[in-house]
Protein backbone atom coordinates (compact mmCIF):
# COMPACT_ATOMS: atom_id res chain seq x y z
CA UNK A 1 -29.73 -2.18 -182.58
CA UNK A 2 -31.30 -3.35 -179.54
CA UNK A 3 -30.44 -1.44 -176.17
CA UNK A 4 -28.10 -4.47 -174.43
CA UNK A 5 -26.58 -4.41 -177.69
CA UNK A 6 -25.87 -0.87 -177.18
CA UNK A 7 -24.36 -0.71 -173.97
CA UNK A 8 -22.66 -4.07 -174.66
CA UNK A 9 -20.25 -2.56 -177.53
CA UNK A 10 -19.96 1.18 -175.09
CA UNK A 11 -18.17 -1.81 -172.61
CA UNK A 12 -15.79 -3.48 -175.39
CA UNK A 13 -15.06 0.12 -176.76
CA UNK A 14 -13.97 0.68 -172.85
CA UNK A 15 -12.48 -2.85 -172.40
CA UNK A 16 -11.21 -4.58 -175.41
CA UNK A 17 -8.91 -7.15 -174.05
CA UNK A 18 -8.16 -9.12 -170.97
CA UNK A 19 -6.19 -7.38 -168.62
CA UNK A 20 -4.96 -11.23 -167.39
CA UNK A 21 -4.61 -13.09 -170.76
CA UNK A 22 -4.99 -10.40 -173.10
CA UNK A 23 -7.74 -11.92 -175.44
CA UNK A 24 -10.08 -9.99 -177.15
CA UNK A 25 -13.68 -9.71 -175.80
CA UNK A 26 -16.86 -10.32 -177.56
CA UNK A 27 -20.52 -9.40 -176.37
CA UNK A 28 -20.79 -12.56 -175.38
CA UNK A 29 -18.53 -12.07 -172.85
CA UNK A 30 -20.67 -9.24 -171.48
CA UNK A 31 -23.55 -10.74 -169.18
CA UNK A 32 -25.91 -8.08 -167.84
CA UNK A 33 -26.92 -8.70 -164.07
CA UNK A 34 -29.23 -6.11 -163.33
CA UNK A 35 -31.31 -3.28 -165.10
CA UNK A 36 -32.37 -0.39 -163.89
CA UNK A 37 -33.57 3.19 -165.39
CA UNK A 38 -30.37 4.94 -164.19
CA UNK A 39 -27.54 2.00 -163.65
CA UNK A 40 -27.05 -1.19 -165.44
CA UNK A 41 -24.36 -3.85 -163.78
CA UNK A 42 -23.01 -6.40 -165.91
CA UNK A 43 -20.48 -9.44 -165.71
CA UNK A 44 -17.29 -9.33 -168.08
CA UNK A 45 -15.72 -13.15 -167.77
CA UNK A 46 -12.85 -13.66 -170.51
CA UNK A 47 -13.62 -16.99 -171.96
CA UNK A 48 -10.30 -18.21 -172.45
CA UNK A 49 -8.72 -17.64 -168.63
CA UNK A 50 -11.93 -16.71 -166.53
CA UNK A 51 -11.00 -13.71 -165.28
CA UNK A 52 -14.18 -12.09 -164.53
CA UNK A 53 -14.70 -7.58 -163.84
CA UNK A 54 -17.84 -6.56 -162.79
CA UNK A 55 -18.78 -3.18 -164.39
CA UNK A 56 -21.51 -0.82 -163.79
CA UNK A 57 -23.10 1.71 -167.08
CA UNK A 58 -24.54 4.85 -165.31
CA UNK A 59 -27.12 6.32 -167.54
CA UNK A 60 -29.04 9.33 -167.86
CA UNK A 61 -28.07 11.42 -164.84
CA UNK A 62 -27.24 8.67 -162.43
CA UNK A 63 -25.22 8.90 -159.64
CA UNK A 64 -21.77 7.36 -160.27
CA UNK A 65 -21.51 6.59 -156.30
CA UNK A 66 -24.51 4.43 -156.34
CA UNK A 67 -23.35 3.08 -159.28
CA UNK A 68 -19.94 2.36 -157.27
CA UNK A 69 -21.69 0.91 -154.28
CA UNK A 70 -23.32 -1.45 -156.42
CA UNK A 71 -20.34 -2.46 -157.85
CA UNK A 72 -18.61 -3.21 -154.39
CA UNK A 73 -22.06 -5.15 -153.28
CA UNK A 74 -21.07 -7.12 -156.33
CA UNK A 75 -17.88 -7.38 -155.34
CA UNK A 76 -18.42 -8.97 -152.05
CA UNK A 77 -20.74 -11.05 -152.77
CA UNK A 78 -18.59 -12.90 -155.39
CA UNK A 79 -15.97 -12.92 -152.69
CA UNK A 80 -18.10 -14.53 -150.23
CA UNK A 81 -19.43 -16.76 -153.08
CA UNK A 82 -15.60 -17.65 -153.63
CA UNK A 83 -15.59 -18.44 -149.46
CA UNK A 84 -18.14 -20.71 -149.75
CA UNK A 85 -17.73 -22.35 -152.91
CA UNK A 86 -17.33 -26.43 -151.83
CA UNK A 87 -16.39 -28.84 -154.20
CA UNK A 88 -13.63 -27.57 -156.55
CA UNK A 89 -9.87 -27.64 -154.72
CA UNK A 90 -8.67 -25.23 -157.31
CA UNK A 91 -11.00 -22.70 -156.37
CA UNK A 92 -9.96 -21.70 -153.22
CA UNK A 93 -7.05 -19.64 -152.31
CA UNK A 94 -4.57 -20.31 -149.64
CA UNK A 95 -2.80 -17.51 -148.05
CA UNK A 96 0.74 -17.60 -148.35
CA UNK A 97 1.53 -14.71 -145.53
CA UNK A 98 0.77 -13.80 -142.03
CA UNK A 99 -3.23 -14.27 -141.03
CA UNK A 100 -3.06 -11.85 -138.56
CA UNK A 101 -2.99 -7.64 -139.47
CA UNK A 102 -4.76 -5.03 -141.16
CA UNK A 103 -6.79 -6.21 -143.73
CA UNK A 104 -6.19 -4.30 -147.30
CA UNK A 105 -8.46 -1.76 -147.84
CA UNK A 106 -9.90 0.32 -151.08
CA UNK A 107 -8.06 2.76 -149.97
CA UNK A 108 -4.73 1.12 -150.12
CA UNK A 109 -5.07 -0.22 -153.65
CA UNK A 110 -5.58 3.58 -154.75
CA UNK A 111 -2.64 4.20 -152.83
CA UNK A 112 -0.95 2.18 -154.44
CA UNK A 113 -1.90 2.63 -157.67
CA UNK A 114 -1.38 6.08 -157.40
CA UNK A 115 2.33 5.46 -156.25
CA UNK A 116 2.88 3.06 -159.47
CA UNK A 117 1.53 5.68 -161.81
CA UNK A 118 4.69 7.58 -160.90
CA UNK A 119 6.95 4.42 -160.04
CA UNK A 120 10.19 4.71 -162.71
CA UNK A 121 11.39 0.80 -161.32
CA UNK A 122 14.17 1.99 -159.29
CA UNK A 123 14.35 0.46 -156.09
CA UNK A 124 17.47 1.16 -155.12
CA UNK A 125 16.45 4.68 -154.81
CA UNK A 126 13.35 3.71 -153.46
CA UNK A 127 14.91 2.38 -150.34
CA UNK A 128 17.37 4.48 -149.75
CA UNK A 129 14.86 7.13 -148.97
């Protein structure tokens, strides 16, 4: 078996499904972006609803942070992509909320995420603390 074959089934034993539609991925859902000796980054787009996760295979005895920081250069760039993108109405999201604030950070998605490992639904009890 060839190497992107490799690392392309180590990603589906990772992420099987869509987190948005649930459908099953293939490898041909997997496209890899860039190469290196240490860290590969690849493109996981579910064919049936688009959602798209960028995901980076550290190998040898790379180091996950550069591995993470090329996942957040990624990152931005699709989002400025998704900024730019003219032509297609759908693709552009229109805030709903206040422009003005702090904008959401990294940090505040762990946060969060943290706080909903934990969450048990009540929030009643929730708010009365």
């Amino acid at each position: 078996m060839d190497p992107d074959a490799n690392i392309k089934q180590i990603v589906l034993r990772n992420m099987n499904r869509c987190v948005v539609c649930h459908r099953e991925y293939s490898t041909q859902d997997i496209e890899i972006i860039s190469r290196k000796s240490d860290i590969w980054t690849m493109l996981v787009e579910c064919e049936d609803c688009h959602a798209r996760n960028f995901v980076a295979a550290v190998l040898n005895d790379a180091d996950p942070q550069e591995a993470q920081l090329a996942l957040r250069r990624l990152t931005e760039d699709a989002i400025l992509q998704g900024e730019h993108h003219q032509g297609h109405d759908d693709a552009r999201i229109t805030p709903e909320g206040p422009l003005d604030g702090p904008r959401v950070s990294a940090s505040d998605v762990i946060d969060m995420h943290l706080f909903l490992q934990d969450f048990d639904g009540d929030f009643r009890q929730l708010f009365r603390a």
